[in-house]
C-alpha atoms as a PDB file:
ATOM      1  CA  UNK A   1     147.434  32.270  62.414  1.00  0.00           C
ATOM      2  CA  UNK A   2     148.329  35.111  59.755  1.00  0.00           C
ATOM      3  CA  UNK A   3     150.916  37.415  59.981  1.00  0.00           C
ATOM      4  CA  UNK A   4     151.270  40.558  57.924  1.00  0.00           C
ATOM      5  CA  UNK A   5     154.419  42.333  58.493  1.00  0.00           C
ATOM      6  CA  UNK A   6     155.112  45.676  56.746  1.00  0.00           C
ATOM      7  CA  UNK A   7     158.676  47.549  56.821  1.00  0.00           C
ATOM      8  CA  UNK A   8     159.508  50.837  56.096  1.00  0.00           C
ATOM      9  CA  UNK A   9     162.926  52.704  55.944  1.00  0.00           C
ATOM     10  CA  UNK A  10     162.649  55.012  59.180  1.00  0.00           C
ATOM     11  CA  UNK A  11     162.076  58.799  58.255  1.00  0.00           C
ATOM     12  CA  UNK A  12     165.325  60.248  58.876  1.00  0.00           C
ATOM     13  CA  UNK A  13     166.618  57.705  56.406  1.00  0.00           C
ATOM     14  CA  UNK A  14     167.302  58.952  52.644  1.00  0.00           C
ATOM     15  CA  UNK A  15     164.929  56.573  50.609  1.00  0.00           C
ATOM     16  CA  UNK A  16     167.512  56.217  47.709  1.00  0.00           C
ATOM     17  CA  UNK A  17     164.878  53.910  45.964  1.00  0.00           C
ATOM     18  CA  UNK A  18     161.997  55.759  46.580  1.00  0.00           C
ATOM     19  CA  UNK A  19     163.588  58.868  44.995  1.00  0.00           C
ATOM     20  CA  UNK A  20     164.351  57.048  42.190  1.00  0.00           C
ATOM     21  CA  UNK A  21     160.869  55.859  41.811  1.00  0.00           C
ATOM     22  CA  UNK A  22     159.676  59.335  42.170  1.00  0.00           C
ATOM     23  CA  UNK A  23     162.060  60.286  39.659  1.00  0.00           C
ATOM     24  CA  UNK A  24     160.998  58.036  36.892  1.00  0.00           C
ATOM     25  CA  UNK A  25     156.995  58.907  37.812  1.00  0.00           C
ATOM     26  CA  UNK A  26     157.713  62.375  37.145  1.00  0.00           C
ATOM     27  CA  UNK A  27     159.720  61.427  33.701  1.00  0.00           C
ATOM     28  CA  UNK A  28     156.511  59.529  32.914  1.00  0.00           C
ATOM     29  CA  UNK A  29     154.102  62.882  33.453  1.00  0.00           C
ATOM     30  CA  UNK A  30     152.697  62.048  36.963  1.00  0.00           C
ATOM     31  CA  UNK A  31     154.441  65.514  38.344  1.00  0.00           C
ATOM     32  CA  UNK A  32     151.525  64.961  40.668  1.00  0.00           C
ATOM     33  CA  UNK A  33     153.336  62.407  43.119  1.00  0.00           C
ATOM     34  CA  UNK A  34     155.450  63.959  45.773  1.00  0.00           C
ATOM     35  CA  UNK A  35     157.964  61.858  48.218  1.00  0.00           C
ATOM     36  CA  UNK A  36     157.844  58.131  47.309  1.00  0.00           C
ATOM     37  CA  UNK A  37     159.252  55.612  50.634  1.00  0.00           C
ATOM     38  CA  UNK A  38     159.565  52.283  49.485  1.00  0.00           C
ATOM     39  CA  UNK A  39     158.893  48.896  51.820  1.00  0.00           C
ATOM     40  CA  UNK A  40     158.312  45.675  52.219  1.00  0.00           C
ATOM     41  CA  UNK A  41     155.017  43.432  52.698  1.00  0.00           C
ATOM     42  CA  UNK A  42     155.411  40.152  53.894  1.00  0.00           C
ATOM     43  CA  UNK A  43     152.388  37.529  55.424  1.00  0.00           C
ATOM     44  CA  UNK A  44     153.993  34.485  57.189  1.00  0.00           C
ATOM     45  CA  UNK A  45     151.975  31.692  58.124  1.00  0.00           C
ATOM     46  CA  UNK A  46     152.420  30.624  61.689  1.00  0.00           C
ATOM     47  CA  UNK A  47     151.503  27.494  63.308  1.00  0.00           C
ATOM     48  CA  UNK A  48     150.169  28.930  66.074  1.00  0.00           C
ATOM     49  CA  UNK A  49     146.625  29.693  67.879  1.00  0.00           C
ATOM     50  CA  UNK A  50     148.425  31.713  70.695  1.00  0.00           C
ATOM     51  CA  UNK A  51     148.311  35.516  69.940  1.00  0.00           C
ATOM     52  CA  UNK A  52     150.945  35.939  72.779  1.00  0.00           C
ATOM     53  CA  UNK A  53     153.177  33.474  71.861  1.00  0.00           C
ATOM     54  CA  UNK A  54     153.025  34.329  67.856  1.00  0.00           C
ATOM     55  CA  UNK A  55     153.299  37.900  68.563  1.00  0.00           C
ATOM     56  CA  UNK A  56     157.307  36.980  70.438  1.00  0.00           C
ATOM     57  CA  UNK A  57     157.679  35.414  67.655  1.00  0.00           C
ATOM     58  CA  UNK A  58     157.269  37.528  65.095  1.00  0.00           C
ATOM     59  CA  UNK A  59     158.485  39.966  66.591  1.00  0.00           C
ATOM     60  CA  UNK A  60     161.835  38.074  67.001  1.00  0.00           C
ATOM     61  CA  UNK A  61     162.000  37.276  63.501  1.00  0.00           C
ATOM     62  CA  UNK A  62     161.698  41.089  62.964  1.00  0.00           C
ATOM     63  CA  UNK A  63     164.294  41.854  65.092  1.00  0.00           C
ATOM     64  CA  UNK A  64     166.787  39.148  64.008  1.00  0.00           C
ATOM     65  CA  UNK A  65     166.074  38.885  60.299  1.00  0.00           C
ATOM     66  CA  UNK A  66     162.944  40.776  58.307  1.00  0.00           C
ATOM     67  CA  UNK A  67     164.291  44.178  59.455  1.00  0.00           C
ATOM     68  CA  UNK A  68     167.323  46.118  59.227  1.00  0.00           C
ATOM     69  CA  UNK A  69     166.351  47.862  62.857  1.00  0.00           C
ATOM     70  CA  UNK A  70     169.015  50.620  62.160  1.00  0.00           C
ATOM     71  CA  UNK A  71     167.515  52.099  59.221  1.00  0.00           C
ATOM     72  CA  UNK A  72     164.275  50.436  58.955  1.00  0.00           C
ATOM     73  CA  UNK A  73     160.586  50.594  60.974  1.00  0.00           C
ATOM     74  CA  UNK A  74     158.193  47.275  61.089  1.00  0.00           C
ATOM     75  CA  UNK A  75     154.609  47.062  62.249  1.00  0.00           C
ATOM     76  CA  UNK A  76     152.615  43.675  61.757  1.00  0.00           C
ATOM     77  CA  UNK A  77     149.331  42.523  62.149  1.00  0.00           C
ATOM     78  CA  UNK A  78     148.153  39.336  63.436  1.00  0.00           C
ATOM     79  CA  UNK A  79     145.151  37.498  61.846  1.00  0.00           C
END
């Protein structure tokens, strides 16, 4: 089974990064981008056929190591 895990900082966080980006976009001429948030993609490969089970999982590995849950979001998707 697929995982596709996606974090984001959380929307009340200053995006120091993403400003930056924005920054350097509008240095470049594309004035027409507004707020840039940057994130994180990941797909992990389980070995698992169990939706419930990979689901704990993943979420666990969220929660202990893929996100910072003070300043950052996470969603996934199983496949």
């Amino acid at each position: 089974m697929k995982a596709t895990v996606y974090v984001t900082i959380k929307q009340n966080v200053l995006d120091v990064q993403g400003t930056a980006v924005q920054g350097a976009l509008h240095s470049m001429g594309f004035d027409e981008v507004g707020k840039v948030r940057i994130g994180k993609y990941l797909e992990l490969e389980l070995g698992t056929t169990d939706k419930a089970e990979a689901e704990a999982r993943v979420k666990a590995m969220c929660e202990k190591l893929l996100a910072n849950t003070v300043i950052e979001d996470y969603r996934y998707e199983l496949a």
